[in-house]
N, C-alpha and C. Protein backbone atom coordinates (compact mmCIF):
# COMPACT_ATOMS: atom_id res chain seq x y z
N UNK A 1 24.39 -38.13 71.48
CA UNK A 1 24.38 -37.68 72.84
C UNK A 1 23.73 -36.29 72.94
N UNK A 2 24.11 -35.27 72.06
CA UNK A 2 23.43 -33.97 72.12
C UNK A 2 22.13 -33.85 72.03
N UNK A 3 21.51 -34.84 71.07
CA UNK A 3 19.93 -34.93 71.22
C UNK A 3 19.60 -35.76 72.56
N UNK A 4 20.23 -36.65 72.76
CA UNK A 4 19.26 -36.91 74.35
C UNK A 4 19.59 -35.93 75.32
N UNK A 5 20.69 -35.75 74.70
CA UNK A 5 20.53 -34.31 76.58
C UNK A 5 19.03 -32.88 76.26
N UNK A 6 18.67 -32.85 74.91
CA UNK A 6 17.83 -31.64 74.51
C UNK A 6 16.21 -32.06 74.11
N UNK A 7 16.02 -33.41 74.01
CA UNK A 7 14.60 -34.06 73.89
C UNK A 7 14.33 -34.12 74.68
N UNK A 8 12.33 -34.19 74.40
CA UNK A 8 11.77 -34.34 75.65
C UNK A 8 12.10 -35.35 76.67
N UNK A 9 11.93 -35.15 77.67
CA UNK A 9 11.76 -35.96 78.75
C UNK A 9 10.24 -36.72 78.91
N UNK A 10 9.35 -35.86 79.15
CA UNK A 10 7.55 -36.36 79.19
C UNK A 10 7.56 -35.57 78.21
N UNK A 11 6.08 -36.90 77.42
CA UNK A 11 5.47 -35.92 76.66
C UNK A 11 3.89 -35.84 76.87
N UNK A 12 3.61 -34.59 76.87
CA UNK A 12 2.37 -34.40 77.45
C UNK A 12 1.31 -33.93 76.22
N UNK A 13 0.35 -33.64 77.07
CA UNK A 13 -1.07 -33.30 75.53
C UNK A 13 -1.90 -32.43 77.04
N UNK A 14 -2.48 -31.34 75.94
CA UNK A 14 -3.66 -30.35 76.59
C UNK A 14 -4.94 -30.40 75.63
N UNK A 15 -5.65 -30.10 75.89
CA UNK A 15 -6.88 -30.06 74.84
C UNK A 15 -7.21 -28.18 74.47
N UNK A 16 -6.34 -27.55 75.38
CA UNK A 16 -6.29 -26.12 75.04
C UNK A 16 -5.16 -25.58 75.01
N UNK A 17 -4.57 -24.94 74.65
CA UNK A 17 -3.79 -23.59 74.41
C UNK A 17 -3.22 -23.47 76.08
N UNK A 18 -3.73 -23.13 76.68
CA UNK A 18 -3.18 -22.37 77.84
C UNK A 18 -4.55 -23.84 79.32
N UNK A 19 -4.03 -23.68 80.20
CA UNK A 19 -4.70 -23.68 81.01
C UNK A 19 -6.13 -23.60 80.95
N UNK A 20 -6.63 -24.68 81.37
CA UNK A 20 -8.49 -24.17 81.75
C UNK A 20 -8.81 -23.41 82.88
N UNK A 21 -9.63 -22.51 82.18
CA UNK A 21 -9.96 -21.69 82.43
C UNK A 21 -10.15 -20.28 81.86
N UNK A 22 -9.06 -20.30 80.83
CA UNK A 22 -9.32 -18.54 80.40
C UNK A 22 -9.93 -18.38 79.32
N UNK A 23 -11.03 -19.81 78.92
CA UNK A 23 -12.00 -19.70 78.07
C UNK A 23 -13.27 -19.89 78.60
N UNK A 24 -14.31 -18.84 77.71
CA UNK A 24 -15.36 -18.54 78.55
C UNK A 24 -16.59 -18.18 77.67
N UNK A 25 -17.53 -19.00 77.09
CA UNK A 25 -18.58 -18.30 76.25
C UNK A 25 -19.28 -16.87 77.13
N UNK A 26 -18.82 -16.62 78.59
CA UNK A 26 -19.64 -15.40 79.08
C UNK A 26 -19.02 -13.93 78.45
N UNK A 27 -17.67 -14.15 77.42
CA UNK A 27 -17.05 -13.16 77.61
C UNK A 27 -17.84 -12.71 75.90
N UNK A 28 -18.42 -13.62 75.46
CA UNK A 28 -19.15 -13.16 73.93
C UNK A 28 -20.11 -12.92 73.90
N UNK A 29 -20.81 -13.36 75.85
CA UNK A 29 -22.39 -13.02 76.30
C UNK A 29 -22.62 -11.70 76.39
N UNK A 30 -21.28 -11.32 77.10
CA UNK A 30 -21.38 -10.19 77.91
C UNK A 30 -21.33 -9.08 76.12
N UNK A 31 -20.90 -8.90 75.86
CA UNK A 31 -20.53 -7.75 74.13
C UNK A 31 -21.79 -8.69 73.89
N UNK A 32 -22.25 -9.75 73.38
CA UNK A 32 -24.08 -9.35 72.80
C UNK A 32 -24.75 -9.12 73.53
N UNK A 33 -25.23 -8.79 74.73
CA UNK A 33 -25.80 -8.59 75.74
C UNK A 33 -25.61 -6.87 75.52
N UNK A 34 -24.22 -5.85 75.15
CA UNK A 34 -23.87 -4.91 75.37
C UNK A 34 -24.55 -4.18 73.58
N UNK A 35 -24.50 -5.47 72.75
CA UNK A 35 -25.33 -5.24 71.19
C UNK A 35 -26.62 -5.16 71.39
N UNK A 36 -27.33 -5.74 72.23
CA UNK A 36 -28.53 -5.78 71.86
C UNK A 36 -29.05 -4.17 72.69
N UNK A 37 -28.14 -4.39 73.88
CA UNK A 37 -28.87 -2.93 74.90
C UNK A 37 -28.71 -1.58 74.36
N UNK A 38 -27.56 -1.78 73.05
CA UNK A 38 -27.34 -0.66 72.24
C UNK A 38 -28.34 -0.63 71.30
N UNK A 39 -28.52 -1.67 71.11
CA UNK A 39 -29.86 -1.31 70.18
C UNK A 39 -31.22 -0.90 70.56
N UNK A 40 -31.14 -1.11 71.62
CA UNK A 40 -32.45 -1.04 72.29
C UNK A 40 -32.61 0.63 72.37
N UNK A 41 -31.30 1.32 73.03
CA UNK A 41 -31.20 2.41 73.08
C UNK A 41 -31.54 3.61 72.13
N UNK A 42 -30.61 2.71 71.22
CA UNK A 42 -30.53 3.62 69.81
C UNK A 42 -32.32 3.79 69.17
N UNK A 43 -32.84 2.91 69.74
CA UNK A 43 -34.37 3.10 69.03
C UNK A 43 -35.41 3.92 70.17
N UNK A 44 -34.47 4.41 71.02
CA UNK A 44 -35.47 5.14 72.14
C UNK A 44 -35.13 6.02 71.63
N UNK A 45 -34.07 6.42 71.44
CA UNK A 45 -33.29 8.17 71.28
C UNK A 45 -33.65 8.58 69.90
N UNK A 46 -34.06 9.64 69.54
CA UNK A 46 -34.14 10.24 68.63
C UNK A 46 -32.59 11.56 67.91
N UNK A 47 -31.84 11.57 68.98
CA UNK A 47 -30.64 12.70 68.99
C UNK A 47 -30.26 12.21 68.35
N UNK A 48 -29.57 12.67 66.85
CA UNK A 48 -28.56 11.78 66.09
C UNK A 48 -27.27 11.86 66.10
N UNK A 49 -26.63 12.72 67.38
CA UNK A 49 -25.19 12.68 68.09
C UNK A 49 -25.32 11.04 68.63
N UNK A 50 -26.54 11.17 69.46
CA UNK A 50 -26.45 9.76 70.57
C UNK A 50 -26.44 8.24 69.53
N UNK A 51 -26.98 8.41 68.32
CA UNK A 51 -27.32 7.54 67.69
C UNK A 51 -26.03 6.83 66.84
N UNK A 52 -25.21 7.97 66.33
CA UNK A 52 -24.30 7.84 65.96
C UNK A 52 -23.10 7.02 67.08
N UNK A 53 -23.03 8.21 68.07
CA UNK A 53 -22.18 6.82 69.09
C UNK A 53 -22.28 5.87 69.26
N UNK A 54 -23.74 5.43 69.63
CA UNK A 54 -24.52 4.33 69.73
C UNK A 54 -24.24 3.41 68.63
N UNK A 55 -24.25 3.99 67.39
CA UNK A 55 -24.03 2.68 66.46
C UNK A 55 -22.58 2.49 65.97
N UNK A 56 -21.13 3.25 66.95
CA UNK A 56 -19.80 2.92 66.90
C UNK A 56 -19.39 1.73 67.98
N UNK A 57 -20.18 2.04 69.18
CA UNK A 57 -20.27 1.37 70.51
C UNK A 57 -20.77 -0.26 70.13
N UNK A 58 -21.83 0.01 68.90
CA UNK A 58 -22.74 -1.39 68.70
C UNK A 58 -21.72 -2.32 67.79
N UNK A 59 -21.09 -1.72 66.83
CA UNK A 59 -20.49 -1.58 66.04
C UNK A 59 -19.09 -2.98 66.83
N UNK A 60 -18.40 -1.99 67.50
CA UNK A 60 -17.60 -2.18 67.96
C UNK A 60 -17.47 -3.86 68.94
N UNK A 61 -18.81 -3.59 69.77
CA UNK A 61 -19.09 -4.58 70.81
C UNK A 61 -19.33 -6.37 69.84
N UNK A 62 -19.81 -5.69 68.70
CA UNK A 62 -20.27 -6.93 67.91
C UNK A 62 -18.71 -7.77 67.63
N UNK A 63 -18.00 -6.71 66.80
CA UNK A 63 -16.80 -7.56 66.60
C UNK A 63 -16.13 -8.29 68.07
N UNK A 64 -16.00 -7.85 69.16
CA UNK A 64 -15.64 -8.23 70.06
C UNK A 64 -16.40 -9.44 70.71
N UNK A 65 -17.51 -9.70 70.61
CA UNK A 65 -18.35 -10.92 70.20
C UNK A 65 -17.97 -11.75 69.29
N UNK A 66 -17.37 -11.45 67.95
CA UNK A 66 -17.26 -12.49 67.17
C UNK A 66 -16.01 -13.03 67.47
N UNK A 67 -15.63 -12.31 68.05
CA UNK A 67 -13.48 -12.36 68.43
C UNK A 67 -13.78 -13.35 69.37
N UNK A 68 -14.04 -13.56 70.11
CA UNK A 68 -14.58 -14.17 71.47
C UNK A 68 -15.08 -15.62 71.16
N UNK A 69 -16.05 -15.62 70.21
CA UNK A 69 -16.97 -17.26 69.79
C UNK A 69 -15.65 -17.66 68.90
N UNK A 70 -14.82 -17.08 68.04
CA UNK A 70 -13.89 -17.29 66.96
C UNK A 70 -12.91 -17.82 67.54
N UNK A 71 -12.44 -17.24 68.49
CA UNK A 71 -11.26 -17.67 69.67
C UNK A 71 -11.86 -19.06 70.45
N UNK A 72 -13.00 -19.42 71.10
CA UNK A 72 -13.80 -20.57 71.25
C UNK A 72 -13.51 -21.69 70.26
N UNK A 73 -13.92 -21.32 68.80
CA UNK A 73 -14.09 -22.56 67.54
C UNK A 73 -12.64 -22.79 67.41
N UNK A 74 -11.74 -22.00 68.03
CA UNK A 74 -10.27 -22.31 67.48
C UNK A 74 -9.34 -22.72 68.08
N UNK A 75 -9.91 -22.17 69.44
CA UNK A 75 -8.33 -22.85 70.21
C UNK A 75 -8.76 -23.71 71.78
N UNK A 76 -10.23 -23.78 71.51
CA UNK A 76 -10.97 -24.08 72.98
C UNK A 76 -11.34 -25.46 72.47
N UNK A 77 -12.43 -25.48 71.45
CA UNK A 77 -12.91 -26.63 70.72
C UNK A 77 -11.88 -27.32 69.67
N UNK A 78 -11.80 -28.71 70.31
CA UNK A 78 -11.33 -29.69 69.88
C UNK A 78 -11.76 -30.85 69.11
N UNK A 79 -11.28 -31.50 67.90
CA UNK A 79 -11.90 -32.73 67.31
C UNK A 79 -12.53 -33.62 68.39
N UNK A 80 -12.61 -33.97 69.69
CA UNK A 80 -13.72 -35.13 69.91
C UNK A 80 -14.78 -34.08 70.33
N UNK A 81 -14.94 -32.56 70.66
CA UNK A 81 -15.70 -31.79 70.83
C UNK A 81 -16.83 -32.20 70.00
N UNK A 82 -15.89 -31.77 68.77
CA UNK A 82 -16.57 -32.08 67.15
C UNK A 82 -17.24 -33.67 66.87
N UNK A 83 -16.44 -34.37 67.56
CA UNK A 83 -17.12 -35.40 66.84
C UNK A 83 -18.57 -35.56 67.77
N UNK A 84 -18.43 -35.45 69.25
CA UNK A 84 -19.74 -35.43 70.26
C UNK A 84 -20.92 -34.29 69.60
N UNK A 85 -20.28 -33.60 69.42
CA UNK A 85 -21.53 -32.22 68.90
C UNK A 85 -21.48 -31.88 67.68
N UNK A 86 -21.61 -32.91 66.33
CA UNK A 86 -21.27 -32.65 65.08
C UNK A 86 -21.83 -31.30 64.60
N UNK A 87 -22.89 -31.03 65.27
CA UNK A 87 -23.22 -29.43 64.78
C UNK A 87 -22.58 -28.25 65.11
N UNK A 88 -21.54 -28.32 65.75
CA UNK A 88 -21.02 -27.19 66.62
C UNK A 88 -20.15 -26.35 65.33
N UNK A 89 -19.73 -27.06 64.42
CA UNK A 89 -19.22 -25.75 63.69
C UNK A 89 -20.06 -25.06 62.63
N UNK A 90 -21.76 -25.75 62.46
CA UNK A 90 -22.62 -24.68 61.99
C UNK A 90 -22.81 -23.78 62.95
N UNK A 91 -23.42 -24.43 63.93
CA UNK A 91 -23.78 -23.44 65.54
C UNK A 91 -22.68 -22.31 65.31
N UNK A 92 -21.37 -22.71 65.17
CA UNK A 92 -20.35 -21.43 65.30
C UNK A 92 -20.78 -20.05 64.40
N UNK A 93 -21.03 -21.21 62.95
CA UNK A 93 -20.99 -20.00 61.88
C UNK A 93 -22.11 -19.12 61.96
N UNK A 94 -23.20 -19.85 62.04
CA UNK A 94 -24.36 -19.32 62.54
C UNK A 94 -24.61 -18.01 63.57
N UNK A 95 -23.88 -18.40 64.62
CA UNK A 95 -23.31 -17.56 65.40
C UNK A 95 -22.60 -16.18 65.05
N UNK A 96 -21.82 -16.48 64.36
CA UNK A 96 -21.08 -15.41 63.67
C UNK A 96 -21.60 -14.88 62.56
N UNK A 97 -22.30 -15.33 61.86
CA UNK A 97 -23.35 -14.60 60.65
C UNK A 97 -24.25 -13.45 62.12
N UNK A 98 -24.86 -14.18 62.91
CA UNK A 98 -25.95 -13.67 63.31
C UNK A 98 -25.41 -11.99 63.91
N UNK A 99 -24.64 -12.60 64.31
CA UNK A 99 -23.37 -11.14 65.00
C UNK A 99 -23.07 -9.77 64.26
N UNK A 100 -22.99 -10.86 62.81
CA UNK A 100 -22.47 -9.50 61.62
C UNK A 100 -23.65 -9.20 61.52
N UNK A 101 -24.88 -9.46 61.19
CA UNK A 101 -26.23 -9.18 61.66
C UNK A 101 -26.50 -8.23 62.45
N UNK A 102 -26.14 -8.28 63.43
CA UNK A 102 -26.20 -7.12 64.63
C UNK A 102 -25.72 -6.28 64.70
N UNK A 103 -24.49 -6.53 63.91
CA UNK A 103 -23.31 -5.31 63.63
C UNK A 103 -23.81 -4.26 62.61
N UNK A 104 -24.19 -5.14 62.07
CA UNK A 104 -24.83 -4.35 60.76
C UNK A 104 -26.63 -3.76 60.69
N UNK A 105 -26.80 -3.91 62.09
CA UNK A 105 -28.77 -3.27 61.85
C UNK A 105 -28.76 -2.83 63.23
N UNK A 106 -29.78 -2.01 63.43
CA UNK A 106 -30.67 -1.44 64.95
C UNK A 106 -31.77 -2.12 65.46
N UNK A 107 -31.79 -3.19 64.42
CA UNK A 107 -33.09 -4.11 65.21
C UNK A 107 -32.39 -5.05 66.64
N UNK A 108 -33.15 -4.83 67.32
CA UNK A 108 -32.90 -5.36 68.87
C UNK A 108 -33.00 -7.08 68.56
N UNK A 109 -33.71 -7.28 67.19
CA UNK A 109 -34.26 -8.52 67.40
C UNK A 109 -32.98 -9.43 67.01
N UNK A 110 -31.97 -8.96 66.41
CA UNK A 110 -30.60 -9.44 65.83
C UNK A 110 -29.98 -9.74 66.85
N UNK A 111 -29.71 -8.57 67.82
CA UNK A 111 -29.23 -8.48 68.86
C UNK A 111 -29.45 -10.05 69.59
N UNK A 112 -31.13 -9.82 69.67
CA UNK A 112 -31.24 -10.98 70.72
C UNK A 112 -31.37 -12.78 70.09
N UNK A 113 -31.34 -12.71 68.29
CA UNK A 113 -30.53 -13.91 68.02
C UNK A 113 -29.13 -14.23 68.12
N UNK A 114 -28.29 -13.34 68.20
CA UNK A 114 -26.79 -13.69 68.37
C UNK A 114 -27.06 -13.97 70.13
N UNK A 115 -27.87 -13.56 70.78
CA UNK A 115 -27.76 -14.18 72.21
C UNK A 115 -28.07 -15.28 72.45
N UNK A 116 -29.03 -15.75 72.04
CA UNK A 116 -29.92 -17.26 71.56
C UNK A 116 -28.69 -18.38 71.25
N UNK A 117 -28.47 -17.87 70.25
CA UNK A 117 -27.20 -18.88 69.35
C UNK A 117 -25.92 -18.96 70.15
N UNK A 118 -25.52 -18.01 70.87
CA UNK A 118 -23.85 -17.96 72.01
C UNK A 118 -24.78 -18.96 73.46
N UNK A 119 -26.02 -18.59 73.77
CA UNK A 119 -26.29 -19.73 74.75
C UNK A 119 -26.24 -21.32 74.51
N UNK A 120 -26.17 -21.43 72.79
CA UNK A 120 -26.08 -22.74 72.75
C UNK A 120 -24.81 -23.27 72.43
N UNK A 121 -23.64 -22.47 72.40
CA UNK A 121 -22.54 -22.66 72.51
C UNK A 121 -21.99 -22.76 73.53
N UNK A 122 -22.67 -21.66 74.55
CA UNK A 122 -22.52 -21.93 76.06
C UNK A 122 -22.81 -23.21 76.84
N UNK A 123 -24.36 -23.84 76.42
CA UNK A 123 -24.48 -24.60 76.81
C UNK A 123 -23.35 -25.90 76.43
N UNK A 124 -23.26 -26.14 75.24
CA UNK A 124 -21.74 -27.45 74.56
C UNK A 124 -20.61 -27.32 75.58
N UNK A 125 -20.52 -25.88 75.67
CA UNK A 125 -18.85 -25.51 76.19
C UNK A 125 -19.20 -26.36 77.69
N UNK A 126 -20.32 -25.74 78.51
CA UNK A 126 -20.49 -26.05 79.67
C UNK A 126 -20.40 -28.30 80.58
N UNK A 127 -20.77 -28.97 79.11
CA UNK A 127 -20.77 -30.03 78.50
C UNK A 127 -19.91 -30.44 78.50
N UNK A 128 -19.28 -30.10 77.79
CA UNK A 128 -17.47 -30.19 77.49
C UNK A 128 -17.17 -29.99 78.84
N UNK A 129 -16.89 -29.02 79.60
CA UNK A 129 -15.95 -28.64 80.66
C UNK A 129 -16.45 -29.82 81.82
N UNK A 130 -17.42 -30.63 81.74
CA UNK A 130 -17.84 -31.63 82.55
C UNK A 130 -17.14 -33.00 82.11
N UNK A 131 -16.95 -33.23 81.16
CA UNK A 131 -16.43 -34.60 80.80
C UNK A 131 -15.10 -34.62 80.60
């Protein structure tokens, strides 16, 4: 008797964590978008006060990018995700190499492959949120 009064009643299934909606490839757009413009910067300026900030700011924005696509591959993307887009967990890693990439240089051009690679995660996610 004590277990039927304390078991479920319905049992339900989500394909996310929380509610849709509070996942978003724009939020890993927006921090590489904020990597690459730091880099861009950092190669105008010659001051090596500005440069130095510049590469804590770049620094910083990158991990918050990878936090973002990482949080995506983990609690957003699901096995039939995976099975529809069998590439999506190179795309991820890829993604996240390209990031530490950015994190780690002043070339703008890093910058603007980790943007390349989050649009095509964007695009899956966008895919997904249709079907």
């Amino acid at each position: 008797m004590f277990t039927r009064l304390f078991s479920p009643r319905v049992k339900v299934s989500a394909h996310c964590d929380l509610p849709c909606g509070v996942y978003d490839p724009a939020q890993a757009r927006i921090e590489a978008e904020s990597v690459k413009a730091v880099q861009e910067k950092y190669q105008a300026n010659e001051d090596a006060d500005f440069r130095t900030r510049a590469i804590v700011i770049k620094e910083q924005r990158a991990e918050l990018a990878k936090h973002h696509v990482s949080v995506l591959w983990s609690d957003y993307f699901k096995p039939p995700h995976f099975e529809k887009y069998p590439q999506l967990h190179q795309l991820v890693n890829d993604t996240l190499k390209a990031l530490s990439a950015a994190k780690a240089s002043n070339d703008p051009a890093t910058g603007q492959k980790a943007l390349e690679l989050i649009a095509e995660i964007d695009k899956i996610f966008w895919e997904t949120k249709q079907a």
